[in-house]
PDB file of N, CA and C in Angstrom:
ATOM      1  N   UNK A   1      27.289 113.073 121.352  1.00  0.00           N
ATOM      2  CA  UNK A   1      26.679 112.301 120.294  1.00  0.00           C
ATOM      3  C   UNK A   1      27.774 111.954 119.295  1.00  0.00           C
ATOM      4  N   UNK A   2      27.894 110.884 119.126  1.00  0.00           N
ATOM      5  CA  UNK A   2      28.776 109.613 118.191  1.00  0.00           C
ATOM      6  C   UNK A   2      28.571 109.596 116.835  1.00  0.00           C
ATOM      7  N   UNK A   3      28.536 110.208 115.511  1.00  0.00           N
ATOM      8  CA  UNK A   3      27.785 110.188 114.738  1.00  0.00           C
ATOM      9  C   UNK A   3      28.570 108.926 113.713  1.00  0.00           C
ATOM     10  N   UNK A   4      28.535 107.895 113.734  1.00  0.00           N
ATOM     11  CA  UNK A   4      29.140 106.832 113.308  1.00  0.00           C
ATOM     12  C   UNK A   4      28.814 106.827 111.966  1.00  0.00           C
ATOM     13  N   UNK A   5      28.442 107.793 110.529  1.00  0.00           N
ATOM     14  CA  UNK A   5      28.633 107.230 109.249  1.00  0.00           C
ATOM     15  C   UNK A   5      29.845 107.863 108.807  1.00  0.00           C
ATOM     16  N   UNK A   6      29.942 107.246 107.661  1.00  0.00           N
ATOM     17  CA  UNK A   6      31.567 107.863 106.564  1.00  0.00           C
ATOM     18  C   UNK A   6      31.103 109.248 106.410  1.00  0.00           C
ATOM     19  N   UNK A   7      32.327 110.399 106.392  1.00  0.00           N
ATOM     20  CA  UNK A   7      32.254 111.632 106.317  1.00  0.00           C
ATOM     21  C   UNK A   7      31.393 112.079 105.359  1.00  0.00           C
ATOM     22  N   UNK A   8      31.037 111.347 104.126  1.00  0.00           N
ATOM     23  CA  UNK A   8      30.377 111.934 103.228  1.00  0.00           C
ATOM     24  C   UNK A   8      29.014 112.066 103.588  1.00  0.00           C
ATOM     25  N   UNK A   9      28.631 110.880 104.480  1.00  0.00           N
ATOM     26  CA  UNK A   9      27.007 111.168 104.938  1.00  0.00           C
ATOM     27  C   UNK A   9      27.259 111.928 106.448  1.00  0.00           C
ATOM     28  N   UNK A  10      27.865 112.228 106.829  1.00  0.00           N
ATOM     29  CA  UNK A  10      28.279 113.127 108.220  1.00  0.00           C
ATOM     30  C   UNK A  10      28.180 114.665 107.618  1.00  0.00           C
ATOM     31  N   UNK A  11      28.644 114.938 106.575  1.00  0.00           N
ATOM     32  CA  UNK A  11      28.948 116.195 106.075  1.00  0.00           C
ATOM     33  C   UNK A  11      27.396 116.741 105.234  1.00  0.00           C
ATOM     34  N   UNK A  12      26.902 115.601 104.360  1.00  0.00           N
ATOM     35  CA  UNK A  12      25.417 116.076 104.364  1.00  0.00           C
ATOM     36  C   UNK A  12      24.353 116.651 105.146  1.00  0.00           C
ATOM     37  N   UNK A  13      24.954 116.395 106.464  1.00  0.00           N
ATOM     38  CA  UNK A  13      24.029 117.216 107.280  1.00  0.00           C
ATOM     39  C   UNK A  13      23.935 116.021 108.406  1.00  0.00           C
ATOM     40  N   UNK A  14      23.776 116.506 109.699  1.00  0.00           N
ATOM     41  CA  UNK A  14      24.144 115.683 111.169  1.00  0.00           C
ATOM     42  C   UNK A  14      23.525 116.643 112.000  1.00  0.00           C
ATOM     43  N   UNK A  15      23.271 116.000 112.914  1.00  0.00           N
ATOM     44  CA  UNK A  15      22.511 115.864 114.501  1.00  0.00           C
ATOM     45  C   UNK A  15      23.929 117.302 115.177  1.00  0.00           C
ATOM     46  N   UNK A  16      23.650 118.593 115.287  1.00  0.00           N
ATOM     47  CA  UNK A  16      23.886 119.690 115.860  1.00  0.00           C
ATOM     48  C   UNK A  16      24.863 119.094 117.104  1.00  0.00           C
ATOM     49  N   UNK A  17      25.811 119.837 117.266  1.00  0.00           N
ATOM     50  CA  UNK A  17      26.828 119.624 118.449  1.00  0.00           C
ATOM     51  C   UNK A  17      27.478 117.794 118.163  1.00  0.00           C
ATOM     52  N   UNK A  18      27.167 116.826 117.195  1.00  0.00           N
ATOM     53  CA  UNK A  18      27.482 116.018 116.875  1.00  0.00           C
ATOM     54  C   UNK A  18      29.193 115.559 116.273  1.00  0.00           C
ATOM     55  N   UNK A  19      30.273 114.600 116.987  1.00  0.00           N
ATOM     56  CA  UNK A  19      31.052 114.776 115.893  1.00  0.00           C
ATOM     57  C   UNK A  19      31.276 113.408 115.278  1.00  0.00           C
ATOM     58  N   UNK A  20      32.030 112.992 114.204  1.00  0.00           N
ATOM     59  CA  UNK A  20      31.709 112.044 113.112  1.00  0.00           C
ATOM     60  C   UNK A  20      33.230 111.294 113.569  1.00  0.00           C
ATOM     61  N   UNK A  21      33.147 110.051 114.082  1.00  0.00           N
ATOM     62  CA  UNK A  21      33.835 108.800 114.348  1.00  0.00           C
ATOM     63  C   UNK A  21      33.563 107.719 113.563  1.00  0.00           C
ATOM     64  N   UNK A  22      34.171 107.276 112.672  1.00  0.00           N
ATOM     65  CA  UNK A  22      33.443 106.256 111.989  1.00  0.00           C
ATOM     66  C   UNK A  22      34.681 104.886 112.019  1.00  0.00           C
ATOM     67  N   UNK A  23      35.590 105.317 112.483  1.00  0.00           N
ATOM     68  CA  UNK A  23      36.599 104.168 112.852  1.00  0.00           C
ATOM     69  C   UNK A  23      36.624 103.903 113.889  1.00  0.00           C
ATOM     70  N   UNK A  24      37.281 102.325 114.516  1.00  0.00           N
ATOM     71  CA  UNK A  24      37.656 102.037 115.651  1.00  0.00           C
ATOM     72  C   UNK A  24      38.549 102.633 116.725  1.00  0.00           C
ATOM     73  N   UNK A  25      39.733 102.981 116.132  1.00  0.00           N
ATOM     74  CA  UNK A  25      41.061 103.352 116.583  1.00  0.00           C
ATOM     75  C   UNK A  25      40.722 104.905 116.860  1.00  0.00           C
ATOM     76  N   UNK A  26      40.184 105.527 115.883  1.00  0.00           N
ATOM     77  CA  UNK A  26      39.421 106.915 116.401  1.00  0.00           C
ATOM     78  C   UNK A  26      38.321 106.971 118.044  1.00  0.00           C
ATOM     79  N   UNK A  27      37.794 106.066 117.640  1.00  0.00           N
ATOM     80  CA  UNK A  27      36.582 105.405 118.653  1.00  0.00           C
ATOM     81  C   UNK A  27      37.555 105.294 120.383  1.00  0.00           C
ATOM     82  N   UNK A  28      38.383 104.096 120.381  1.00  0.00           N
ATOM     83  CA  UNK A  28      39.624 104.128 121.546  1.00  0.00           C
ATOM     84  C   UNK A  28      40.324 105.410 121.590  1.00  0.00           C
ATOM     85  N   UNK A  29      40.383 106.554 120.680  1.00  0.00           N
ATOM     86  CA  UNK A  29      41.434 107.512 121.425  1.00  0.00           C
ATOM     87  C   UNK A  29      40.269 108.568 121.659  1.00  0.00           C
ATOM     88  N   UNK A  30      39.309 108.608 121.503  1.00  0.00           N
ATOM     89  CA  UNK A  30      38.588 109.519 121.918  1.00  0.00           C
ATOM     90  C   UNK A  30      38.169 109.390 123.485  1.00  0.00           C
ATOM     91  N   UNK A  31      37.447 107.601 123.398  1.00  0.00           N
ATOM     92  CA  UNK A  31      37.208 107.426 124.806  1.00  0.00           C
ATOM     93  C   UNK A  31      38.309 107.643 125.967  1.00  0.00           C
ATOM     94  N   UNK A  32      39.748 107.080 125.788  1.00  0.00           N
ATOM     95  CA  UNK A  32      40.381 107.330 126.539  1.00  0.00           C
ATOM     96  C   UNK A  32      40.581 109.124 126.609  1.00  0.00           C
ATOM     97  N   UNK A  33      40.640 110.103 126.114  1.00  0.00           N
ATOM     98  CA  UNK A  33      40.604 111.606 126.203  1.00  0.00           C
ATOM     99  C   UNK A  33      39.458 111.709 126.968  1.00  0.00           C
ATOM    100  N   UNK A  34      38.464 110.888 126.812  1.00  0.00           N
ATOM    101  CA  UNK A  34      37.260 111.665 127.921  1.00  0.00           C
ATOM    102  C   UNK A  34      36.500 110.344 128.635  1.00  0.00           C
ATOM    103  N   UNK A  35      37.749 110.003 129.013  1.00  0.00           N
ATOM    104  CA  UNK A  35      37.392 109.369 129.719  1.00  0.00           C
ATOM    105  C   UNK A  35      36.819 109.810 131.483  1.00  0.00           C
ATOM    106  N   UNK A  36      37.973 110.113 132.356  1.00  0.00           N
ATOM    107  CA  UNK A  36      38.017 110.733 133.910  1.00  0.00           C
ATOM    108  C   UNK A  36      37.480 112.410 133.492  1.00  0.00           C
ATOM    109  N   UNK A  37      37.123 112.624 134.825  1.00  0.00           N
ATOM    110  CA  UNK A  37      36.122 114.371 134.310  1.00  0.00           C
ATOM    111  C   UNK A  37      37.014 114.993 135.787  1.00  0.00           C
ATOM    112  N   UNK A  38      37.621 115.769 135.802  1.00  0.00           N
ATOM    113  CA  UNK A  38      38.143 116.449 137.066  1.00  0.00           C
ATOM    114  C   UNK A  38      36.705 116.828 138.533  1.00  0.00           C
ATOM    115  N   UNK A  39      35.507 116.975 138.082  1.00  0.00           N
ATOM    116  CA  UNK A  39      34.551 117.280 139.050  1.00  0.00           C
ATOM    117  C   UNK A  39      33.248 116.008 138.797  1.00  0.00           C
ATOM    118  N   UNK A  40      34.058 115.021 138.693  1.00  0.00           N
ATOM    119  CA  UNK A  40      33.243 113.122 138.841  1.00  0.00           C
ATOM    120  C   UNK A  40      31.695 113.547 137.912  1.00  0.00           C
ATOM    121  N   UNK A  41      31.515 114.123 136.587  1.00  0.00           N
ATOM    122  CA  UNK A  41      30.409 114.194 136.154  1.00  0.00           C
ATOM    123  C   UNK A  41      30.642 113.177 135.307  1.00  0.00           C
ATOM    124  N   UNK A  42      29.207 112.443 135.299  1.00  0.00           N
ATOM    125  CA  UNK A  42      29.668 111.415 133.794  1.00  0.00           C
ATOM    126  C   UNK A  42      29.577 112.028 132.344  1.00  0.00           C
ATOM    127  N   UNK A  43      30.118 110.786 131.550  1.00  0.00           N
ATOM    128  CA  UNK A  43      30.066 111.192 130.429  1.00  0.00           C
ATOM    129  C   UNK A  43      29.374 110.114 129.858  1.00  0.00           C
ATOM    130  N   UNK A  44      28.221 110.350 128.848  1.00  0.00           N
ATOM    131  CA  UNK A  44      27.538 109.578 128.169  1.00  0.00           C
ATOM    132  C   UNK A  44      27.300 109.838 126.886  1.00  0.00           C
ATOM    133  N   UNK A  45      27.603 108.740 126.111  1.00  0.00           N
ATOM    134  CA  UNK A  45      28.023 108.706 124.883  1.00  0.00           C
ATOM    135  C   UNK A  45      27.066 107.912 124.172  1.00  0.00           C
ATOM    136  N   UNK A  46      26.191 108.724 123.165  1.00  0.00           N
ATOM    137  CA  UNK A  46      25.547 108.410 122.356  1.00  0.00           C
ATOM    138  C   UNK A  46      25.614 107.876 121.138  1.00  0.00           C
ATOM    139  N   UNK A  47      25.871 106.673 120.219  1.00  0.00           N
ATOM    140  CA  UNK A  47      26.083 106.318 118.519  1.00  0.00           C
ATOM    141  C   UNK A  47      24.673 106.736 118.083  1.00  0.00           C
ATOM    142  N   UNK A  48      25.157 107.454 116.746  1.00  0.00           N
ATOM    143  CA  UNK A  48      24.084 107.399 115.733  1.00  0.00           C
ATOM    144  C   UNK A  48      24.644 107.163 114.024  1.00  0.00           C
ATOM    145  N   UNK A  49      23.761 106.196 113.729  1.00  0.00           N
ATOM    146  CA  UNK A  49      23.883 106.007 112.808  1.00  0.00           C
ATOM    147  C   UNK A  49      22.692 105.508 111.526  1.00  0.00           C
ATOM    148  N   UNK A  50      22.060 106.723 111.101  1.00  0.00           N
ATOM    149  CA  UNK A  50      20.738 106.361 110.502  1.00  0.00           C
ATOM    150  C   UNK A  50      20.494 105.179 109.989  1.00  0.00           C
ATOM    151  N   UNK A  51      21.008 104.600 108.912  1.00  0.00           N
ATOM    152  CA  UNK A  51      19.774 103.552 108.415  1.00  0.00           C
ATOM    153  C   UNK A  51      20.905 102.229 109.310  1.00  0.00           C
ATOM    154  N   UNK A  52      22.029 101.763 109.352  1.00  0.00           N
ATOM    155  CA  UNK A  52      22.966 101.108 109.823  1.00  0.00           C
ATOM    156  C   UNK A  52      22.475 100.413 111.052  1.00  0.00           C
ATOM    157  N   UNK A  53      22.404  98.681 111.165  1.00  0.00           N
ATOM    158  CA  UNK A  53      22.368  98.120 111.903  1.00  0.00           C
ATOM    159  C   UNK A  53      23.662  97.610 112.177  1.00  0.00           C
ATOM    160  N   UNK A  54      24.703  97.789 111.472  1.00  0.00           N
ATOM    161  CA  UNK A  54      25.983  97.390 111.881  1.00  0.00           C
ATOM    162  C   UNK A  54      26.933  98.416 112.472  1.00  0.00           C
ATOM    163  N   UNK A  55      27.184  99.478 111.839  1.00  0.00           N
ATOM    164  CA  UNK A  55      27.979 100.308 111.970  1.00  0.00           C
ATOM    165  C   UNK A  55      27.866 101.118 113.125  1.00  0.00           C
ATOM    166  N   UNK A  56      26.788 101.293 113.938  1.00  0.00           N
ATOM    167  CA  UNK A  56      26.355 101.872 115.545  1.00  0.00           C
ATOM    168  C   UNK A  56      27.002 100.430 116.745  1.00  0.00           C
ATOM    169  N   UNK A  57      26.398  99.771 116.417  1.00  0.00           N
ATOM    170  CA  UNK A  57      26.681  98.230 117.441  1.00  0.00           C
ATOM    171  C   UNK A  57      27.431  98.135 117.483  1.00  0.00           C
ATOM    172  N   UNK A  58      28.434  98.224 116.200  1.00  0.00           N
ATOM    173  CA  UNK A  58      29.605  97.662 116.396  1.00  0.00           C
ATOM    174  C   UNK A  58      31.139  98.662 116.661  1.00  0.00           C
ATOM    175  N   UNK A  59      30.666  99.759 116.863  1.00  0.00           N
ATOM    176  CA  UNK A  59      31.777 101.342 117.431  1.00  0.00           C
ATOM    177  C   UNK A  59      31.703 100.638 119.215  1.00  0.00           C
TER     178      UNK A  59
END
């Protein structure tokens, strides 16, 4: 889980096992790190971003 707001609303409190990406360039080095899985499981990647119609769509 993707938690796409600015740290200050990430740190108020977030969705458990969640971590807080709220940039692009963060966004590309994460995916490439998990990207390939050594035993072919996928990986699926969830955005959240409460009230934000921009800031989820557009990570």
């Amino acid at each position: 889980m993707v938690d796409c707001r600015y740290p200050y609303e990430f740190n108020g409190g977030h969705i458990e096992g969640a971590i807080n990406i709220y940039r692009q360039k963060e966004l590309r080095d994460f995916m490439k790190e998990h990207r390939y899985k050594k035993d072919h499981t996928r990986n699926i990647v969830i955005f959240h971003c409460e009230f934000s119609s921009k800031r989820g769509p557009n990570l």
